[in-house]
PDB file of N, CA and C in Angstrom:
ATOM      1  N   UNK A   1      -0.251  15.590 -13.550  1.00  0.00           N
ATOM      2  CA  UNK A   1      -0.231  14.474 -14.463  1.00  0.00           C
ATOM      3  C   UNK A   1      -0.882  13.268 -13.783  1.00  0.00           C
ATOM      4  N   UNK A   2      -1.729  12.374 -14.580  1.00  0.00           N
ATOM      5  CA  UNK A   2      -2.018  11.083 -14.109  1.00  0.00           C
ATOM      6  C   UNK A   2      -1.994   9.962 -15.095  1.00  0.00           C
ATOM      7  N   UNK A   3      -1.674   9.071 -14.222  1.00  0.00           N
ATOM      8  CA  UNK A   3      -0.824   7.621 -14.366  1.00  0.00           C
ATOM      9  C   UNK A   3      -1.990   6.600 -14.606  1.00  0.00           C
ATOM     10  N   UNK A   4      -1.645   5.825 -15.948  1.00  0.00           N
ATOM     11  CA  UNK A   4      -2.598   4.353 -15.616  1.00  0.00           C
ATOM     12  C   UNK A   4      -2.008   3.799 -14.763  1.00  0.00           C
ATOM     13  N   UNK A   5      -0.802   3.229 -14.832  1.00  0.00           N
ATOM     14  CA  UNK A   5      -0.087   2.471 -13.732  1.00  0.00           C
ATOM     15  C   UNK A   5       0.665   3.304 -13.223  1.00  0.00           C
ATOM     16  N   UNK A   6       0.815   2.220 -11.796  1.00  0.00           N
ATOM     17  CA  UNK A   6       2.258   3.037 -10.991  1.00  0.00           C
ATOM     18  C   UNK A   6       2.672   1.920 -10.513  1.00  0.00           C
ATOM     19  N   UNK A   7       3.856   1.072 -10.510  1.00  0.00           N
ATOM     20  CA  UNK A   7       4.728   0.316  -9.700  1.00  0.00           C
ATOM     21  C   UNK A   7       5.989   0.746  -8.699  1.00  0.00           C
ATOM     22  N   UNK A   8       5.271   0.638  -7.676  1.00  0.00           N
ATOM     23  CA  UNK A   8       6.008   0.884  -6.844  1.00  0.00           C
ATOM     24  C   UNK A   8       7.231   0.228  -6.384  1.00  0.00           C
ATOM     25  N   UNK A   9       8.458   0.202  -6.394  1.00  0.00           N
ATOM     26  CA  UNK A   9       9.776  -0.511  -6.192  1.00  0.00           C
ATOM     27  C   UNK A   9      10.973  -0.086  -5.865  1.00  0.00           C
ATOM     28  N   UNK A  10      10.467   1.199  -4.858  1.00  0.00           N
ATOM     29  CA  UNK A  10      11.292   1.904  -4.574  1.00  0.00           C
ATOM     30  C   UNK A  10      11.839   1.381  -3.380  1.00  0.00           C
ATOM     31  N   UNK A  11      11.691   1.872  -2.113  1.00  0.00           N
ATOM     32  CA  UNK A  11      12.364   1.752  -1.017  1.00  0.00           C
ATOM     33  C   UNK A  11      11.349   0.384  -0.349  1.00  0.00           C
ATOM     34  N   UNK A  12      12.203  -0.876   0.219  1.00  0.00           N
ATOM     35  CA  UNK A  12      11.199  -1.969   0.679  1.00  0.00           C
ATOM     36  C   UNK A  12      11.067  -0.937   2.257  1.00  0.00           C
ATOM     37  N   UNK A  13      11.210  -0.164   3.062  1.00  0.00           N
ATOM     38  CA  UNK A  13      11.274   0.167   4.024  1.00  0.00           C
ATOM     39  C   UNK A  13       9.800   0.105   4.758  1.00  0.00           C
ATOM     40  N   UNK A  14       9.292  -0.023   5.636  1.00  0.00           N
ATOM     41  CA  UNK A  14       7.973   0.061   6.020  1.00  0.00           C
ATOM     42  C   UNK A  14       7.153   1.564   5.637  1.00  0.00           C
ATOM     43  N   UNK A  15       8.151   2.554   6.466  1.00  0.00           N
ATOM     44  CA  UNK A  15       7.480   4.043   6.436  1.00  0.00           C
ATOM     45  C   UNK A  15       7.592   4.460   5.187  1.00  0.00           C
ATOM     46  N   UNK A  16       7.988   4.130   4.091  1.00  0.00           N
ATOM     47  CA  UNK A  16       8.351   4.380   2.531  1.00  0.00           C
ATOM     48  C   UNK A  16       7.626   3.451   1.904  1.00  0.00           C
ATOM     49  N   UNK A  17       7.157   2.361   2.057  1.00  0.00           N
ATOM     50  CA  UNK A  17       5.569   1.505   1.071  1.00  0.00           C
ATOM     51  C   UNK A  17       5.116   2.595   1.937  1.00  0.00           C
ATOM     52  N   UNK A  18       4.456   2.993   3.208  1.00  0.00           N
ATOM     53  CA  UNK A  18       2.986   3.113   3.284  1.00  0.00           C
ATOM     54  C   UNK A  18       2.554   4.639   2.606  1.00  0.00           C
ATOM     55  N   UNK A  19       3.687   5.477   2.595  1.00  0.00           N
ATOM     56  CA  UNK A  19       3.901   6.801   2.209  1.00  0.00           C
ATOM     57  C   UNK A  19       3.441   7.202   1.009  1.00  0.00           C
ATOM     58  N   UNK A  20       4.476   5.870   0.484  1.00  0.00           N
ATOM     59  CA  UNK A  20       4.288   6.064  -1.490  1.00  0.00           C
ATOM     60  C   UNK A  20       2.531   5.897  -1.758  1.00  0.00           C
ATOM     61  N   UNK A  21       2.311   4.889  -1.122  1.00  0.00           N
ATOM     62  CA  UNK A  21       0.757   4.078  -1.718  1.00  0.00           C
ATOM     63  C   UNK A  21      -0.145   5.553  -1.235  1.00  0.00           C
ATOM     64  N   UNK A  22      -0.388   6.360  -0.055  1.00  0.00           N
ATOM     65  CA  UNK A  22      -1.353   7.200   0.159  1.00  0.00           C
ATOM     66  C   UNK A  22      -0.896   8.245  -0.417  1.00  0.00           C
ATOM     67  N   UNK A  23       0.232   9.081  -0.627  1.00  0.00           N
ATOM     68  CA  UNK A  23       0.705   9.772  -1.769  1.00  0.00           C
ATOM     69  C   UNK A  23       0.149   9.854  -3.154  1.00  0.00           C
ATOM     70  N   UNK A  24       1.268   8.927  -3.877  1.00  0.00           N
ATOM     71  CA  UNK A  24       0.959   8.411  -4.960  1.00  0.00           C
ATOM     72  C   UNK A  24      -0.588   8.237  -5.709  1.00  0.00           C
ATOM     73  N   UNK A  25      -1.408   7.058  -5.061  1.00  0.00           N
ATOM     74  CA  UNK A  25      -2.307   7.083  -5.412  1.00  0.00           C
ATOM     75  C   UNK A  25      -3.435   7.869  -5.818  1.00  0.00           C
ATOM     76  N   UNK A  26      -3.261   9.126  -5.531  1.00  0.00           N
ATOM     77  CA  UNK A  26      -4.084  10.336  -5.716  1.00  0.00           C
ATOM     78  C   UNK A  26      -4.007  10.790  -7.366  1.00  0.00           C
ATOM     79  N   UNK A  27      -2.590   9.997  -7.799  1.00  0.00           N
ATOM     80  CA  UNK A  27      -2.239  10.658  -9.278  1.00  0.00           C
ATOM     81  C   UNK A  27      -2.519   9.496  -9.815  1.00  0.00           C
ATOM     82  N   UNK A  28      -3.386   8.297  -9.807  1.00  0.00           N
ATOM     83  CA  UNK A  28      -3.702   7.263 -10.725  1.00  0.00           C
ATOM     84  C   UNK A  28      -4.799   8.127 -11.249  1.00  0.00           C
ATOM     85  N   UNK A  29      -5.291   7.326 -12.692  1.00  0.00           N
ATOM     86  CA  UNK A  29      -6.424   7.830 -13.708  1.00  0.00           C
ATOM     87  C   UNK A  29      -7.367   6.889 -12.858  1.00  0.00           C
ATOM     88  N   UNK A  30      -8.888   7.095 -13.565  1.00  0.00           N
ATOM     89  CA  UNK A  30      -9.977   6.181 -12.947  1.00  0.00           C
ATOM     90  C   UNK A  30      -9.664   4.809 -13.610  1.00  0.00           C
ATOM     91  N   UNK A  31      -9.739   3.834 -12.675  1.00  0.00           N
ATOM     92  CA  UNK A  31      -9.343   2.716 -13.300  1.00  0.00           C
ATOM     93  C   UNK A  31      -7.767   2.367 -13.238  1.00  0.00           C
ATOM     94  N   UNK A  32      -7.206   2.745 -12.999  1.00  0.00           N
ATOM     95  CA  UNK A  32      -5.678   2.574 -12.850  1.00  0.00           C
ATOM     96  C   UNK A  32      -5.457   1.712 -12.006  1.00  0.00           C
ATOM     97  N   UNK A  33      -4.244   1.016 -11.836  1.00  0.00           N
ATOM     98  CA  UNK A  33      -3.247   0.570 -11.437  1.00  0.00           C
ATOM     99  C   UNK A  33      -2.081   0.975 -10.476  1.00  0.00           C
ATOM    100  N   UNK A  34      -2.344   0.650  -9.222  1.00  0.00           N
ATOM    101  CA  UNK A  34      -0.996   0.739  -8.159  1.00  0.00           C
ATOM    102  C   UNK A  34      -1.022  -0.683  -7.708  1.00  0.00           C
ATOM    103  N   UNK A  35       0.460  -0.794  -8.436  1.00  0.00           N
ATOM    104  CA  UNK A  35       1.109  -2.433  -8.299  1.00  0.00           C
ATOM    105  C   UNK A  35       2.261  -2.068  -6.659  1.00  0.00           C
ATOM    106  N   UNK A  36       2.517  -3.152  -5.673  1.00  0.00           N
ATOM    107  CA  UNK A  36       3.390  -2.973  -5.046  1.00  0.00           C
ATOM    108  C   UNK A  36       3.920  -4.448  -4.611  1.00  0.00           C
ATOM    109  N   UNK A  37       4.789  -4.492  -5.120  1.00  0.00           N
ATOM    110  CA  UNK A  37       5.896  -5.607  -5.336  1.00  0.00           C
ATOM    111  C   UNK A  37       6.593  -5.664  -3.421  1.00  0.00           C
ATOM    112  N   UNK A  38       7.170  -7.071  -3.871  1.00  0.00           N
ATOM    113  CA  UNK A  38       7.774  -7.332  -1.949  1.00  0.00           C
ATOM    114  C   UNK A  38       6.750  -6.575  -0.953  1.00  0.00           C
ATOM    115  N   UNK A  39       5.611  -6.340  -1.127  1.00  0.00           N
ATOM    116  CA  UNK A  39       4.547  -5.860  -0.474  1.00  0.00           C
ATOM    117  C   UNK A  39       5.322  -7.058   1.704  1.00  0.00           C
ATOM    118  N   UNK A  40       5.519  -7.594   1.326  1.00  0.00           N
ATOM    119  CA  UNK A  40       5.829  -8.375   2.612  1.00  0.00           C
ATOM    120  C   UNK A  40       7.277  -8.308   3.192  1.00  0.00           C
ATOM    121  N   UNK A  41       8.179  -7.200   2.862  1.00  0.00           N
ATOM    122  CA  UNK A  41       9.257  -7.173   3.179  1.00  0.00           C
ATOM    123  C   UNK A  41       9.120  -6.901   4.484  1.00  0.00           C
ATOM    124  N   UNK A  42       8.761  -5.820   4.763  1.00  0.00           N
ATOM    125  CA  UNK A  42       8.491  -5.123   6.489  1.00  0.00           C
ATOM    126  C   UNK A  42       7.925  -6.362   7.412  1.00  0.00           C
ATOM    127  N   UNK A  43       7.449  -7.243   6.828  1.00  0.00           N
ATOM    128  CA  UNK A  43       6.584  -8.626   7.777  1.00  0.00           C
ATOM    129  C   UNK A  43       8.001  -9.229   7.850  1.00  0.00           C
ATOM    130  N   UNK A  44       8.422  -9.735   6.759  1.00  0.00           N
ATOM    131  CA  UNK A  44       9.994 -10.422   6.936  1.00  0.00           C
ATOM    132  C   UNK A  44      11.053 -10.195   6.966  1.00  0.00           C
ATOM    133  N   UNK A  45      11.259  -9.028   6.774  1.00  0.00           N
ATOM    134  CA  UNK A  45      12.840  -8.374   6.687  1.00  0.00           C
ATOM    135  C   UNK A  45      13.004  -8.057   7.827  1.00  0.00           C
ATOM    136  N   UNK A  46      13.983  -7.955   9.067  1.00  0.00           N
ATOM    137  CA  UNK A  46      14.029  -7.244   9.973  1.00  0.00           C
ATOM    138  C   UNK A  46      14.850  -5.553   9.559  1.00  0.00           C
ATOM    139  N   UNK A  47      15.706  -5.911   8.338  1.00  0.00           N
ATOM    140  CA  UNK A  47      16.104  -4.577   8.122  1.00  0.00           C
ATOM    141  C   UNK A  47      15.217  -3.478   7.290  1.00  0.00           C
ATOM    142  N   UNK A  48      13.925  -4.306   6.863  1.00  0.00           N
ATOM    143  CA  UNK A  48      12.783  -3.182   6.545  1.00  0.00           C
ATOM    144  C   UNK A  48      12.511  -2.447   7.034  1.00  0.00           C
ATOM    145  N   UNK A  49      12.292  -3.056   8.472  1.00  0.00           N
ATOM    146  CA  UNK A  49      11.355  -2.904  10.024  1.00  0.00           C
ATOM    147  C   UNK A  49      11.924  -2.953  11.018  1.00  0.00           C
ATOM    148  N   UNK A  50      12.905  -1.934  11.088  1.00  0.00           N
ATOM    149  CA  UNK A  50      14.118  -2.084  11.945  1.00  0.00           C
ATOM    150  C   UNK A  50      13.818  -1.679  13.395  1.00  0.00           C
ATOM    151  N   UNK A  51      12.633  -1.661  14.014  1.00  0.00           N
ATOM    152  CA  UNK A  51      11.824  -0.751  14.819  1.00  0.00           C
ATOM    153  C   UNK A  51      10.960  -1.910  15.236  1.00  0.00           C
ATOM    154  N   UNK A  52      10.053  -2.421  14.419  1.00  0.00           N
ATOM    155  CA  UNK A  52       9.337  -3.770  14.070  1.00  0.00           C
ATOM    156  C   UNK A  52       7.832  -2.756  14.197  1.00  0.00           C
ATOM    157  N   UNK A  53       7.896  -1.786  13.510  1.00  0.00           N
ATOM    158  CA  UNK A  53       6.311  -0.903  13.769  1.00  0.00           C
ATOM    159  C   UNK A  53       4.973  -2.195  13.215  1.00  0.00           C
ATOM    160  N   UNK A  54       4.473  -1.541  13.477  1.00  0.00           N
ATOM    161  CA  UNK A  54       2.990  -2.041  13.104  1.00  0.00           C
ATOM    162  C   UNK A  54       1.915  -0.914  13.337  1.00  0.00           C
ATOM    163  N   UNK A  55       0.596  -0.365  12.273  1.00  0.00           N
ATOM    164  CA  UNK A  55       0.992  -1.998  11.464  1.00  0.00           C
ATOM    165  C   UNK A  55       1.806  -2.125  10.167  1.00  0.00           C
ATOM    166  N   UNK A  56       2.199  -2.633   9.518  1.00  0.00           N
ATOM    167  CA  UNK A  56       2.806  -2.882   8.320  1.00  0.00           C
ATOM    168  C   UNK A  56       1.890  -2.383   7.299  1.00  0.00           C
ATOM    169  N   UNK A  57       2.094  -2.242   5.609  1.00  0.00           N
ATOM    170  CA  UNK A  57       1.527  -1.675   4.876  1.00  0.00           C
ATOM    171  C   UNK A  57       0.555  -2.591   4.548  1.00  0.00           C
ATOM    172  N   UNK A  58       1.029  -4.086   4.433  1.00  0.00           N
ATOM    173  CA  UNK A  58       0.208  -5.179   4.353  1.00  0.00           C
ATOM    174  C   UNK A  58      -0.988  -6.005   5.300  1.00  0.00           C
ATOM    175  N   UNK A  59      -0.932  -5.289   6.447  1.00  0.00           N
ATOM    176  CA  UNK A  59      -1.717  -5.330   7.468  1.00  0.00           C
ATOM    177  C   UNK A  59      -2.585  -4.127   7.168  1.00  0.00           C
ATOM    178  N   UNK A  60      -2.178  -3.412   6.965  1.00  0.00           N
ATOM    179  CA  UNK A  60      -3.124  -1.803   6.472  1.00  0.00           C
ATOM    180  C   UNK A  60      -4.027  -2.845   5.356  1.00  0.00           C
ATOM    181  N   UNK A  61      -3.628  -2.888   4.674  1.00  0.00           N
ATOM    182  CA  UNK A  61      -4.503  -3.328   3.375  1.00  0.00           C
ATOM    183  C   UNK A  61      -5.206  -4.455   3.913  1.00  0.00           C
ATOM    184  N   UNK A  62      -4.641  -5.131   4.518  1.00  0.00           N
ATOM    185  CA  UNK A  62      -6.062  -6.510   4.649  1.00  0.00           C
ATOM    186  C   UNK A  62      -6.832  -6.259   5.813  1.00  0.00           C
ATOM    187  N   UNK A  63      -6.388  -4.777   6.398  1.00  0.00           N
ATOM    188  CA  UNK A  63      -7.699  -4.132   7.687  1.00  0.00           C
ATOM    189  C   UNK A  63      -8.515  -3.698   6.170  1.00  0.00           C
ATOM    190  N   UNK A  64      -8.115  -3.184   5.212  1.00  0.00           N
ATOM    191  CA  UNK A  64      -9.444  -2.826   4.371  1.00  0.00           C
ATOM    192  C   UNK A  64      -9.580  -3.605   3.648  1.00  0.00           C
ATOM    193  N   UNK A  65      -9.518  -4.741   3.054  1.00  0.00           N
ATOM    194  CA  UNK A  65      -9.831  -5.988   2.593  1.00  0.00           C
ATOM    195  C   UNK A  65     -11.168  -6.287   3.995  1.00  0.00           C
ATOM    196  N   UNK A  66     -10.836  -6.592   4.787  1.00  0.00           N
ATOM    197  CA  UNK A  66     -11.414  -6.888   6.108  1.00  0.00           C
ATOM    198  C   UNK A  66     -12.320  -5.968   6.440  1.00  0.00           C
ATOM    199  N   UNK A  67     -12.826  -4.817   6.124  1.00  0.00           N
ATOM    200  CA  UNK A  67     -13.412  -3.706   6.347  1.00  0.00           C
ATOM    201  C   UNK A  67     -12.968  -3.249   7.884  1.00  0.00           C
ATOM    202  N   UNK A  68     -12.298  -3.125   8.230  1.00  0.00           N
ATOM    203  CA  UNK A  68     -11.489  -2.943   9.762  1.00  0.00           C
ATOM    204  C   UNK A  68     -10.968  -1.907   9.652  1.00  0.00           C
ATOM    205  N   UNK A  69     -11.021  -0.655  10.563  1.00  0.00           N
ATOM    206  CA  UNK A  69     -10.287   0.523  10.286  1.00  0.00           C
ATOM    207  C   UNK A  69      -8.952   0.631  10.819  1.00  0.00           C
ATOM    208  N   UNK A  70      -7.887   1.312  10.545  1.00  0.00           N
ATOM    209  CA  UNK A  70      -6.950   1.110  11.142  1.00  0.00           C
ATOM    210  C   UNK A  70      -5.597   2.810  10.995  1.00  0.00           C
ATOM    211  N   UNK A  71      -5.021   2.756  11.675  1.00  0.00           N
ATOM    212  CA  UNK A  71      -4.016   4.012  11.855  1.00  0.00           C
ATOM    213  C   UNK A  71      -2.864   3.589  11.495  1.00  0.00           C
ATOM    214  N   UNK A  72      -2.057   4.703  10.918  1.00  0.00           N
ATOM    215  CA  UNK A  72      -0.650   4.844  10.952  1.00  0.00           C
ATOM    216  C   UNK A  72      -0.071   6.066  11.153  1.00  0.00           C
ATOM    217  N   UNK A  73       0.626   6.129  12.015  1.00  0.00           N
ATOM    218  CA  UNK A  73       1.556   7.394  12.414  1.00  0.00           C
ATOM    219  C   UNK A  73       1.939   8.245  10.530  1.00  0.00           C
ATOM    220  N   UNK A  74       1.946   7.304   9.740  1.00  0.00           N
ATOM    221  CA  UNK A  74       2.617   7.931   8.691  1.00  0.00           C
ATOM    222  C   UNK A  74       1.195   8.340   7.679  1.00  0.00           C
ATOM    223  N   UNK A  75       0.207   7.980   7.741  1.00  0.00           N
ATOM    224  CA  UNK A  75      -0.985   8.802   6.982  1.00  0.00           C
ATOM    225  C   UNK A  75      -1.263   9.708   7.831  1.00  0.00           C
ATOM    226  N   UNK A  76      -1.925  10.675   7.215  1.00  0.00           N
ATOM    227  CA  UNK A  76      -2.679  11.810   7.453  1.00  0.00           C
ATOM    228  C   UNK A  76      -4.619  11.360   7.226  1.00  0.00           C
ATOM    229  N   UNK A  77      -5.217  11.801   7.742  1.00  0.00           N
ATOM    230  CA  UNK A  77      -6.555  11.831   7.695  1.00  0.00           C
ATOM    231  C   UNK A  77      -7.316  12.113   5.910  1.00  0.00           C
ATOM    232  N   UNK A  78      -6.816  13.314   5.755  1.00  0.00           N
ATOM    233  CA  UNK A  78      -6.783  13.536   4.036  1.00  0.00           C
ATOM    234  C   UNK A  78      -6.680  12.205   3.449  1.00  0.00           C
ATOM    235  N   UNK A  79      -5.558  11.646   3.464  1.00  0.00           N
ATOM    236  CA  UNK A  79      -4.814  10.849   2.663  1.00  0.00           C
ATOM    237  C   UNK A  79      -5.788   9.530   2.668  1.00  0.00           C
ATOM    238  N   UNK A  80      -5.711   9.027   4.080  1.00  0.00           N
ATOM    239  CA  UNK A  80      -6.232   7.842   4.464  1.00  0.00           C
ATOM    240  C   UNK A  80      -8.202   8.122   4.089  1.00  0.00           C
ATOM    241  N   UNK A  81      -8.522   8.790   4.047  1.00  0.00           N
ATOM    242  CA  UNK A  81      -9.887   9.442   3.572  1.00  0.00           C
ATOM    243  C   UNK A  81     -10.197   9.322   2.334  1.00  0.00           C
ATOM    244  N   UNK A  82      -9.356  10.058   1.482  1.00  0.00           N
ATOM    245  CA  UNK A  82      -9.342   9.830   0.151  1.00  0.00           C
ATOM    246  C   UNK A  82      -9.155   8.404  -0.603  1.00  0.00           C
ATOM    247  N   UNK A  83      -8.057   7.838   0.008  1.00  0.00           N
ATOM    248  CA  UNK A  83      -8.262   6.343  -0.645  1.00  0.00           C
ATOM    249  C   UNK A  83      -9.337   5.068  -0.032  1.00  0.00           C
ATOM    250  N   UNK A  84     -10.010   5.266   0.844  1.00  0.00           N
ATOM    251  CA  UNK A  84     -10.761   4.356   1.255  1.00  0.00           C
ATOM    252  C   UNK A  84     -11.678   4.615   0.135  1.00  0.00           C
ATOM    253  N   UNK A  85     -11.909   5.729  -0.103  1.00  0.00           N
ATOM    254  CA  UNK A  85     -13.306   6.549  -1.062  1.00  0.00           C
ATOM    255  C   UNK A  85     -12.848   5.859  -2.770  1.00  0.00           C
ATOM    256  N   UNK A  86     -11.875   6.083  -3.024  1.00  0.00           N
ATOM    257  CA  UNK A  86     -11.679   6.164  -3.820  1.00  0.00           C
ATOM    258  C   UNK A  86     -10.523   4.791  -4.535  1.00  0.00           C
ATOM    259  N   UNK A  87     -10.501   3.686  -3.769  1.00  0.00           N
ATOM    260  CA  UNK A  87      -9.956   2.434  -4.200  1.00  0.00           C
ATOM    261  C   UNK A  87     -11.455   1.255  -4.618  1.00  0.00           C
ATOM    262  N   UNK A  88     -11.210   0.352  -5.434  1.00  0.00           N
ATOM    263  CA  UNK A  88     -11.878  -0.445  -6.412  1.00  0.00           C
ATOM    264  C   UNK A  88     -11.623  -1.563  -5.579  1.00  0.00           C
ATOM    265  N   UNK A  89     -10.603  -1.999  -5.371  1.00  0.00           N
ATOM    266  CA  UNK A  89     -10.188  -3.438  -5.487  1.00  0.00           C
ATOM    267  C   UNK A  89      -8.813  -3.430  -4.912  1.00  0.00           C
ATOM    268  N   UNK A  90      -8.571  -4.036  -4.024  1.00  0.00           N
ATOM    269  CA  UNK A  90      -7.291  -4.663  -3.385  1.00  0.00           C
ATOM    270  C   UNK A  90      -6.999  -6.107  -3.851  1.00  0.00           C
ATOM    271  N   UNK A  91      -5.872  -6.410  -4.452  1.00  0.00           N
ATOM    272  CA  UNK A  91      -5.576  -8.163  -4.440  1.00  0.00           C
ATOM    273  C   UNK A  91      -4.456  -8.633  -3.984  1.00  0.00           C
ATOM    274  N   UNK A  92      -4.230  -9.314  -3.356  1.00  0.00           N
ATOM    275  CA  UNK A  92      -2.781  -9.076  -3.035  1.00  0.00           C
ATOM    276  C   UNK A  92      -2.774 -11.121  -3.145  1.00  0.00           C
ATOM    277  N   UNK A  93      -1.475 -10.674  -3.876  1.00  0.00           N
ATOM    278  CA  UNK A  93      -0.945 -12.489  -4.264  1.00  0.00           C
ATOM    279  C   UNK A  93      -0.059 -12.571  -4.123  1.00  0.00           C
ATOM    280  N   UNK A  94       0.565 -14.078  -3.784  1.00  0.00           N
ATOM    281  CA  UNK A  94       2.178 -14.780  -3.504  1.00  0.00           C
ATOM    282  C   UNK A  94       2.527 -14.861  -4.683  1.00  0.00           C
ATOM    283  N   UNK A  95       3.358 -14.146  -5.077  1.00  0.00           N
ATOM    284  CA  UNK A  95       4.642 -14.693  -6.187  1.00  0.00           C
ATOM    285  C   UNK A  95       5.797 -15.434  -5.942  1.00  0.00           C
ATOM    286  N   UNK A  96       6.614 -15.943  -6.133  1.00  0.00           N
ATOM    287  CA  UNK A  96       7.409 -16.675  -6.205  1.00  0.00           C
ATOM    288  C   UNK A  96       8.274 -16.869  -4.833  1.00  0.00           C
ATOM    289  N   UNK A  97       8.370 -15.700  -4.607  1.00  0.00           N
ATOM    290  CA  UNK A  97       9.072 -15.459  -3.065  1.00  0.00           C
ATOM    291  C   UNK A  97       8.554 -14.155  -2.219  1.00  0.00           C
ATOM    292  N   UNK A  98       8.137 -13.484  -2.642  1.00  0.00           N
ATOM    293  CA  UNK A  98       7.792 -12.241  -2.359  1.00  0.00           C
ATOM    294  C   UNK A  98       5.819 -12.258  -2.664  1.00  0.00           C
ATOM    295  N   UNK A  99       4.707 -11.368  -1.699  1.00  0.00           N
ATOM    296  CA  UNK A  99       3.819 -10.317  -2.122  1.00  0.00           C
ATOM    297  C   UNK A  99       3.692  -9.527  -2.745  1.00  0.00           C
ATOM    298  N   UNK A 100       2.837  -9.718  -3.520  1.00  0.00           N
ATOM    299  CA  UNK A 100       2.178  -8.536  -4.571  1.00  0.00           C
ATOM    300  C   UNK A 100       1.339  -8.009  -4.606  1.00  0.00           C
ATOM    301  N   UNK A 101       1.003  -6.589  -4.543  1.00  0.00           N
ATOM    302  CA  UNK A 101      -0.532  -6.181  -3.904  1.00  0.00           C
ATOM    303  C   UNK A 101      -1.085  -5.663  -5.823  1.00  0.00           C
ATOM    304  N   UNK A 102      -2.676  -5.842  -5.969  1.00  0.00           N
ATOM    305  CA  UNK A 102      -2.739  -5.016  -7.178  1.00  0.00           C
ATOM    306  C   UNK A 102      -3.927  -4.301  -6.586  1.00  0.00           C
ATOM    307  N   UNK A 103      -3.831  -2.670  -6.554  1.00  0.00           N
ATOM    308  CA  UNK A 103      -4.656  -1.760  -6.533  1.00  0.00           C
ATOM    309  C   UNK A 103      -5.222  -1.355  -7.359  1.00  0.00           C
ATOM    310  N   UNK A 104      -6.356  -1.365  -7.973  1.00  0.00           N
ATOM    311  CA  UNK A 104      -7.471  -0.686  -8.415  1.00  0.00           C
ATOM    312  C   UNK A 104      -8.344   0.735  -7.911  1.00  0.00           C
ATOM    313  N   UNK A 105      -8.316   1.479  -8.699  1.00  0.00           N
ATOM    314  CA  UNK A 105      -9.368   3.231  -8.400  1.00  0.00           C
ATOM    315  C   UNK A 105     -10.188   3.129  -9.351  1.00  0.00           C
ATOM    316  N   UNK A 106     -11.239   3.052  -8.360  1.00  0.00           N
ATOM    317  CA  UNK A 106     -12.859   3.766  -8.553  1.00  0.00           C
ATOM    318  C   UNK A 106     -12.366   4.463 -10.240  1.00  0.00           C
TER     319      UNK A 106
END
């Protein structure tokens, strides 16, 4: 099955955003939507980031905003391959108290 949108709002945990987003994203339609809300919890929460890994999911994204390559113990090569190829548009904005990332696919 594939998704126009997907909002992600599941677990704020670090290793659980970065999981969902390279997962997930494989099942958006062309043109779709992966929204991820508190995108900045793991930067500010210490109980997100109980470890304090890096990098964060939000550091991932603005290494590719940035064209900067970057690793995580929790992607796979597949994964991290496929969405560089296949993402449109990263935006990521301050809401009220919290980050919001909006993903776009090719």
């Amino acid at each position: 099955m594939k998704y126009d949108i997907i909002i992600e709002d599941a677990s704020h945990f670090l290793k659980d955003q970065i999981i969902s987003l390279f997962l997930l994203f494989k099942t958006l339609k062309s043109k779709g939507m992966f929204v991820i809300e508190d995108l900045d919890f793991p930067d500010t929460r210490e109980e997100s980031n109980i470890f304090n890994e890096k990098p964060t999911l939000k550091q991932i994204l603005n290494s590719i905003i940035d064209e900067q390559d970057f690793s995580s113990k929790y992607i796979n090569n597949f994964d991290k391959e496929y969405f560089l190829r296949n993402f449109e548009s990263i935006d990521i904005k301050r809401a009220r108290t919290n980050d919001i990332a909006f993903i776009i696919k090719k």
